[in-house]
N, C-alpha and C. Protein backbone atom coordinates (compact mmCIF):
# COMPACT_ATOMS: atom_id res chain seq x y z
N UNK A 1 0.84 -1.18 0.00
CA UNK A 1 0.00 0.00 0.00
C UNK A 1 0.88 1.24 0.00
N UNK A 2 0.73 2.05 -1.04
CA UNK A 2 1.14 3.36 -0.90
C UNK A 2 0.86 4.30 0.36
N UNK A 3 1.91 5.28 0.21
CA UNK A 3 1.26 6.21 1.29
C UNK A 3 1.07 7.88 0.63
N UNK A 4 0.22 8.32 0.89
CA UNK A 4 -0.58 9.57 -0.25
C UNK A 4 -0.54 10.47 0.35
N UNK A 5 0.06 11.64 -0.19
CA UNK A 5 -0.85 13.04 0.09
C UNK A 5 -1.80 13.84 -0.52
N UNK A 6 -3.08 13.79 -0.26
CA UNK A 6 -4.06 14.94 -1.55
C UNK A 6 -4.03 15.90 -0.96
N UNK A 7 -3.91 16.86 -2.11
CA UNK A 7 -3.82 18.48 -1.62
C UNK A 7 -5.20 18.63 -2.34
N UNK A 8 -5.83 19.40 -1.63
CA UNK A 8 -7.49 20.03 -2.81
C UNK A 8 -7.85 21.18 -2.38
N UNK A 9 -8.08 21.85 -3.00
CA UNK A 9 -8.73 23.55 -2.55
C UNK A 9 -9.82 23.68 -3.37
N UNK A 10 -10.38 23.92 -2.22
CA UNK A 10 -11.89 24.79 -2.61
C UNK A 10 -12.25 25.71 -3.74
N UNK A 11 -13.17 25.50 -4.70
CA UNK A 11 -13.46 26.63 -4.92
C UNK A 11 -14.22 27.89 -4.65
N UNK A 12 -14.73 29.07 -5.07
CA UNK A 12 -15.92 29.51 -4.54
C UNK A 12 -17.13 28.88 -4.22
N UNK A 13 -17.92 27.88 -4.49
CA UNK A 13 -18.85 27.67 -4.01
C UNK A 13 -18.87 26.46 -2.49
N UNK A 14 -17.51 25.88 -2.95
CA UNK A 14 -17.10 25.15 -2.16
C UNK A 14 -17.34 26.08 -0.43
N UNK A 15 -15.93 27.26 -0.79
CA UNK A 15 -16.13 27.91 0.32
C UNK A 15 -17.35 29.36 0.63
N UNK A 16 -18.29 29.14 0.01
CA UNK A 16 -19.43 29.42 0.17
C UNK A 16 -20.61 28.38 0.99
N UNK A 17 -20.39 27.37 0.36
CA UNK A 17 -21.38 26.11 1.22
C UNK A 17 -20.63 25.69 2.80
N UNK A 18 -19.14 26.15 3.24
CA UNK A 18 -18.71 26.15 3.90
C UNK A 18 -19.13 27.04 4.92
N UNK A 19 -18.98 28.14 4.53
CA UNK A 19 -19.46 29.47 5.62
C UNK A 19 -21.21 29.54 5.70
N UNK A 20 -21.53 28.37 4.41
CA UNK A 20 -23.46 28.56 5.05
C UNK A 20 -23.83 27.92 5.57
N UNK A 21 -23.06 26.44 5.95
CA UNK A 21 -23.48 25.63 6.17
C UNK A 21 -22.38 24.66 6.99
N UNK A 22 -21.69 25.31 7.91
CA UNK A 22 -20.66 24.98 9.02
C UNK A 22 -20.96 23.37 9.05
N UNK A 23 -20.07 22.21 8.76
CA UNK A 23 -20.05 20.89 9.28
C UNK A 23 -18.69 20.17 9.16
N UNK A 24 -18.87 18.84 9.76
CA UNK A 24 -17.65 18.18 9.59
C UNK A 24 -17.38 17.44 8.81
N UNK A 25 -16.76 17.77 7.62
CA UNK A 25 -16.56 17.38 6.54
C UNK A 25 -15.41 16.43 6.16
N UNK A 26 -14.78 16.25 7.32
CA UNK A 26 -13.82 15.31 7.44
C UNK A 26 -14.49 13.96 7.62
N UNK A 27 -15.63 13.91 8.76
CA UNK A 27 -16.20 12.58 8.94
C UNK A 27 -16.70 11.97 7.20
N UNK A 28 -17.27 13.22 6.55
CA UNK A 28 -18.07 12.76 5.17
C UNK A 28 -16.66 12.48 4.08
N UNK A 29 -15.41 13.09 4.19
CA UNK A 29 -14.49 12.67 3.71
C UNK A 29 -14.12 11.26 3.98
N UNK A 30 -13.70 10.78 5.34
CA UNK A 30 -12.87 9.84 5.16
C UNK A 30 -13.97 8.54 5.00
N UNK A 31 -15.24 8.75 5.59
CA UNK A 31 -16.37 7.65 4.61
C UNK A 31 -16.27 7.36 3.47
N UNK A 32 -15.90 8.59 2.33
CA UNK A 32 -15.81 8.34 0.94
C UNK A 32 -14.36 7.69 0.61
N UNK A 33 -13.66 8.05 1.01
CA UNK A 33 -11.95 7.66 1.09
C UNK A 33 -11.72 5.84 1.19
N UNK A 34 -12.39 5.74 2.48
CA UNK A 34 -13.29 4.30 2.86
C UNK A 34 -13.54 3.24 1.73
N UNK A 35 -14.79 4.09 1.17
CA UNK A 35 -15.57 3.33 0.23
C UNK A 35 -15.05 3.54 -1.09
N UNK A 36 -13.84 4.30 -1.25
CA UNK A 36 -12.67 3.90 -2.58
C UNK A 36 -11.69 3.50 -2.36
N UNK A 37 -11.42 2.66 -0.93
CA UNK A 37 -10.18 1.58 -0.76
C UNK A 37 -9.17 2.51 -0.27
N UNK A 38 -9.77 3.28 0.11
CA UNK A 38 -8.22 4.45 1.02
C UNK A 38 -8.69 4.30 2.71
N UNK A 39 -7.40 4.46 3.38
CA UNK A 39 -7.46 4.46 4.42
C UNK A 39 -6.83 5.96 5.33
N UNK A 40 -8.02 7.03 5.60
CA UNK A 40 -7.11 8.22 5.81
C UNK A 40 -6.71 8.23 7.35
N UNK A 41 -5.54 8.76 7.67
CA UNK A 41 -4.55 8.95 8.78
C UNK A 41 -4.80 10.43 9.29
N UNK A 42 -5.07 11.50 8.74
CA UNK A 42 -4.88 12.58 9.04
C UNK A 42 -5.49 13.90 8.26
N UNK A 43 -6.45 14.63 8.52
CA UNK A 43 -6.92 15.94 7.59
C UNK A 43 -6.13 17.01 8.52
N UNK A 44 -5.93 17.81 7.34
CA UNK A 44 -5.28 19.13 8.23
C UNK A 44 -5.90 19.95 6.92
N UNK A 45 -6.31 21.54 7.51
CA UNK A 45 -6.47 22.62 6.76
C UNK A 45 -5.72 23.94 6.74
N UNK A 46 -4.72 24.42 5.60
CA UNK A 46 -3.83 25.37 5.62
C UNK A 46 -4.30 26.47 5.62
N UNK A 47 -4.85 27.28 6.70
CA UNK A 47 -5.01 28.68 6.30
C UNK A 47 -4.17 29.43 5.37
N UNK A 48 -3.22 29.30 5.22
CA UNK A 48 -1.83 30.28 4.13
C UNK A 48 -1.86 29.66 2.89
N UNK A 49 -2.25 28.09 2.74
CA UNK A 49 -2.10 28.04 1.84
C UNK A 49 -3.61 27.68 1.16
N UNK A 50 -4.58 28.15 1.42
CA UNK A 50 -6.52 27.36 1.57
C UNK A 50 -6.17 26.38 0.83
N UNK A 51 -5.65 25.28 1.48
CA UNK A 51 -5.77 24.14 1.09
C UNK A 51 -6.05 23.05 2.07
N UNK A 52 -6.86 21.93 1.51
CA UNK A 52 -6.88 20.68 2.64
C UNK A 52 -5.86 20.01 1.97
N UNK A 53 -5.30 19.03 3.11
CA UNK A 53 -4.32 18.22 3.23
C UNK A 53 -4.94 16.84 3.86
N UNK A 54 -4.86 15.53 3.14
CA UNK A 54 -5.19 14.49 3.65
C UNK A 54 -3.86 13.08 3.31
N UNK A 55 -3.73 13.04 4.46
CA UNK A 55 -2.91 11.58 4.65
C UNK A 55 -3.27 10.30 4.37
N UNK A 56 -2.84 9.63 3.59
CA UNK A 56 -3.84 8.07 3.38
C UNK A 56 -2.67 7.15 3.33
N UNK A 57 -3.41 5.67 3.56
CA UNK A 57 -3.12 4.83 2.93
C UNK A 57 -3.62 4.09 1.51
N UNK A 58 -3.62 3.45 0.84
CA UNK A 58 -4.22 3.00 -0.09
C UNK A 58 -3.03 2.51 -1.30
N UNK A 59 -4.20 1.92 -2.53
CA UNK A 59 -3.95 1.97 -3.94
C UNK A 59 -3.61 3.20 -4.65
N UNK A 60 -2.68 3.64 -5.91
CA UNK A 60 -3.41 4.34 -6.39
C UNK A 60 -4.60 4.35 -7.46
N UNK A 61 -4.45 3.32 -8.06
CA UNK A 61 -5.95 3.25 -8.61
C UNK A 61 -7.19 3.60 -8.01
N UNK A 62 -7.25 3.33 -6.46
CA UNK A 62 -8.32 3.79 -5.48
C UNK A 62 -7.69 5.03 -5.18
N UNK A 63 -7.08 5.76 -5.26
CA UNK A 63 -6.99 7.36 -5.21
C UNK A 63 -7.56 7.99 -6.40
N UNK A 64 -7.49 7.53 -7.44
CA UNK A 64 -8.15 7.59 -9.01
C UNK A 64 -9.74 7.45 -8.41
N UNK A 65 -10.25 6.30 -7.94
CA UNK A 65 -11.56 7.05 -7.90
C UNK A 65 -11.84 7.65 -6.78
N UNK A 66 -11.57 8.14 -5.81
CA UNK A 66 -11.58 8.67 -4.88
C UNK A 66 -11.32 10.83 -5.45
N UNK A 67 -10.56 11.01 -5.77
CA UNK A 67 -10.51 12.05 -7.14
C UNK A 67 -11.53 12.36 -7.61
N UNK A 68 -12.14 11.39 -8.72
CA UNK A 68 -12.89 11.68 -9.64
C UNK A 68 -14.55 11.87 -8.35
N UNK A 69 -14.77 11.39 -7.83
CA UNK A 69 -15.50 11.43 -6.56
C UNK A 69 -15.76 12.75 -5.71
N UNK A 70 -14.48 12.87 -5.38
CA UNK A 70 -14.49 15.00 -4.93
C UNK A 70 -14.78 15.48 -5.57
N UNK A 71 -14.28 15.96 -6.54
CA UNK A 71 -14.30 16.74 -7.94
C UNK A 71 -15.46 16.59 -8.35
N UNK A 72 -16.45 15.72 -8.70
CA UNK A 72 -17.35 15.70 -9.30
C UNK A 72 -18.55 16.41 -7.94
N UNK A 73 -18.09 16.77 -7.01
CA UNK A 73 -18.89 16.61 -5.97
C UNK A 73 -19.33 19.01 -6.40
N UNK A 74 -18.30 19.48 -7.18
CA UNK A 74 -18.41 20.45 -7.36
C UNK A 74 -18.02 21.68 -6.42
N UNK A 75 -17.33 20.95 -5.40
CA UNK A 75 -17.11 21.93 -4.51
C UNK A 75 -15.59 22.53 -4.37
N UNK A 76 -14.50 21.74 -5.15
CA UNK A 76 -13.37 21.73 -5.64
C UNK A 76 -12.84 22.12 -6.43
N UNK A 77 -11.56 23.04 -6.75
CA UNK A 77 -11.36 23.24 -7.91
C UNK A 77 -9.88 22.69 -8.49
N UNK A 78 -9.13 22.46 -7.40
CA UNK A 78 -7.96 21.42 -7.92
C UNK A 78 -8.09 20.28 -6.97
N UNK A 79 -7.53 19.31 -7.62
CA UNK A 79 -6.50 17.97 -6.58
C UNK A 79 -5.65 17.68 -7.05
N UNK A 80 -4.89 17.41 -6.05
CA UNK A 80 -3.15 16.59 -6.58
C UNK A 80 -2.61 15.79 -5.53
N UNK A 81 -2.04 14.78 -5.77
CA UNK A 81 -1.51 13.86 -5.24
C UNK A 81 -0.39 13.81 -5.19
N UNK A 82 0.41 13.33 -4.42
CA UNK A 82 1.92 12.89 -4.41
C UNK A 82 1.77 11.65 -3.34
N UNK A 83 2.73 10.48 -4.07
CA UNK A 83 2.57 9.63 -3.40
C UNK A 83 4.36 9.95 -2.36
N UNK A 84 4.01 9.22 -1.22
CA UNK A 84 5.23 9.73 -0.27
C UNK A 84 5.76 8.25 0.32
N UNK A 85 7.33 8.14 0.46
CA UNK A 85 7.88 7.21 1.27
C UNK A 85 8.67 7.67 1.79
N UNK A 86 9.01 6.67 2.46
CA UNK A 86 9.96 7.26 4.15
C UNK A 86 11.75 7.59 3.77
N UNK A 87 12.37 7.74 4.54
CA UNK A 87 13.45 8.33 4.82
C UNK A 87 14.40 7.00 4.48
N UNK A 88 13.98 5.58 5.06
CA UNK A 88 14.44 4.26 4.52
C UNK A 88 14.11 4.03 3.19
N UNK A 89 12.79 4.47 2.95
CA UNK A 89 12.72 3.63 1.48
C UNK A 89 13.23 4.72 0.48
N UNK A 90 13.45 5.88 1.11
CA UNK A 90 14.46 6.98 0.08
C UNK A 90 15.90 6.37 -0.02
N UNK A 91 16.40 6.13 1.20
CA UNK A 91 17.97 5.75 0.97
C UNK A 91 18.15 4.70 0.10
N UNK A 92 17.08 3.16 0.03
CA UNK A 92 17.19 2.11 -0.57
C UNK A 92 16.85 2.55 -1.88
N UNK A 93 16.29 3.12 -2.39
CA UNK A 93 15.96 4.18 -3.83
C UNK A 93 17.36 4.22 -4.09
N UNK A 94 17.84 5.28 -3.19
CA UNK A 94 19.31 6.01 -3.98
C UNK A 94 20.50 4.93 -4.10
N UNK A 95 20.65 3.82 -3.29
CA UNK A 95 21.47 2.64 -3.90
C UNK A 95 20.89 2.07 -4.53
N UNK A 96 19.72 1.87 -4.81
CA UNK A 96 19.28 1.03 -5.83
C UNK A 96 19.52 2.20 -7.48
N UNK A 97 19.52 2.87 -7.30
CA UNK A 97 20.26 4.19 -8.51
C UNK A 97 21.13 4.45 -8.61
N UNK A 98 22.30 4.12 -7.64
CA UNK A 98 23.41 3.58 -7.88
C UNK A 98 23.95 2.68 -8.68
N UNK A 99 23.16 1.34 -8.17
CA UNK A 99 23.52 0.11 -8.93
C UNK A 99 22.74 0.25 -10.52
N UNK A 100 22.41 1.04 -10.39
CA UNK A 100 20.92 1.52 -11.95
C UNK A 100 22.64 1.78 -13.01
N UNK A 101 23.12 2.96 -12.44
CA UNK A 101 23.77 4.28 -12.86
C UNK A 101 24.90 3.33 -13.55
N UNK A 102 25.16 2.71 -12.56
CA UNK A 102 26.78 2.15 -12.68
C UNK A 102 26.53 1.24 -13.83
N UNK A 103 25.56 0.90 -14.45
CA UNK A 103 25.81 -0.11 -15.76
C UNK A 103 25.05 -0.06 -16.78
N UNK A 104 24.41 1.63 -16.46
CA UNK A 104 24.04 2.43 -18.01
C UNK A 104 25.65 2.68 -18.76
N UNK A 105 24.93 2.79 -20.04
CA UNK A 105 26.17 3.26 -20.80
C UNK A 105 25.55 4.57 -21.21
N UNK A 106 25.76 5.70 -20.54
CA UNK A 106 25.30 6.88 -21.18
C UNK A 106 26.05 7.41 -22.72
N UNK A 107 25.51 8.17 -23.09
CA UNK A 107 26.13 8.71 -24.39
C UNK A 107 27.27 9.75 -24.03
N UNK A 108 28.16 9.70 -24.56
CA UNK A 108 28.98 11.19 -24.38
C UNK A 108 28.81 12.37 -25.11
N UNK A 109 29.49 13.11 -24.63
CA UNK A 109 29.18 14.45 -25.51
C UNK A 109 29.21 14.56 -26.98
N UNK A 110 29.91 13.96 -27.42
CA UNK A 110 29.76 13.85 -29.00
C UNK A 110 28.90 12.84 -29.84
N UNK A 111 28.46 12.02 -28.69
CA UNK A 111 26.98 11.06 -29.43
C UNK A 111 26.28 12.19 -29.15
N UNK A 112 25.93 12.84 -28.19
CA UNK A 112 24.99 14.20 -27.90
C UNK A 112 24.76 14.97 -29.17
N UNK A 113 25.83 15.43 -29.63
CA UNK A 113 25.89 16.44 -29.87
C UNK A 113 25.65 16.34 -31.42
N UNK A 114 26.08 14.87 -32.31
CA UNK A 114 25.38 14.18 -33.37
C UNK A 114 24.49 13.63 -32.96
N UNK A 115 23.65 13.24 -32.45
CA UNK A 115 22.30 13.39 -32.49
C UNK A 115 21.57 14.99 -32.45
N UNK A 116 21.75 15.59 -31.72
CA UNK A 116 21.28 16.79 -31.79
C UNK A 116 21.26 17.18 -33.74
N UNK A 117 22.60 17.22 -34.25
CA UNK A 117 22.33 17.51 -35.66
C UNK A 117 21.86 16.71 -36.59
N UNK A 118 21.38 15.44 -35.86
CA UNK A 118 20.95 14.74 -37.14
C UNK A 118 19.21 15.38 -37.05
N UNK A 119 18.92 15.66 -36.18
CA UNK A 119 17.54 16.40 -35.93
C UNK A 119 17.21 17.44 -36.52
């Protein structure tokens, strides 16, 4: 299981139905999150940046419909995702791109630079 961040901001009507209609929209979030195979950890809301912030677990294919789900809900005007791993599975990344690196044969500057003119 991945681990996710969605960023989503409101649009105007979004934060219009917000200020008319004060509720907890986190409980109605992580129900839906739920019922598209995500498991959320954490909502936070950025005043500086008006954005919500939600922590999950999950698929991303179940972040795919979970997405299309907000969004269609009309109260949104972006989402974005980044999927996130830890500080271990970064280091095992960068030796594993090591061992990647070390037995490419990159081009040198003068394959570069004929290709560039054969273009």
């Amino acid at each position: 299981m991945a681990k996710i961040l969605l960023r989503g901001s409101f649009n105007e009507d979004g934060y219009r139905g917000a200020v008319a209609d004060p509720s907890d929209r986190e409980t109605a979030a992580r129900k839906l999150l739920r019922e598209a195979g995500l498991e959320a950890e954490a909502f936070y809301y950025s005043p500086t940046a008006f954005c919500q912030f939600v922590i999950m677990e999950g698929d991303v294919s179940d972040l795919a419909a979970a997405e299309f789900a907000f969004m269609s809900s009309g109260a949104f005007k972006s989402a974005e995702a980044h999927l996130l791993i830890t500080g271990a599975e970064m280091n095992a990344a960068q030796k594993r791109a090591g061992r990647i690196v070390s037995n490419y044969d990159a081009p040198n500057r003068d394959e570069i630079d004929r290709m560039l003119l054969d273009e």
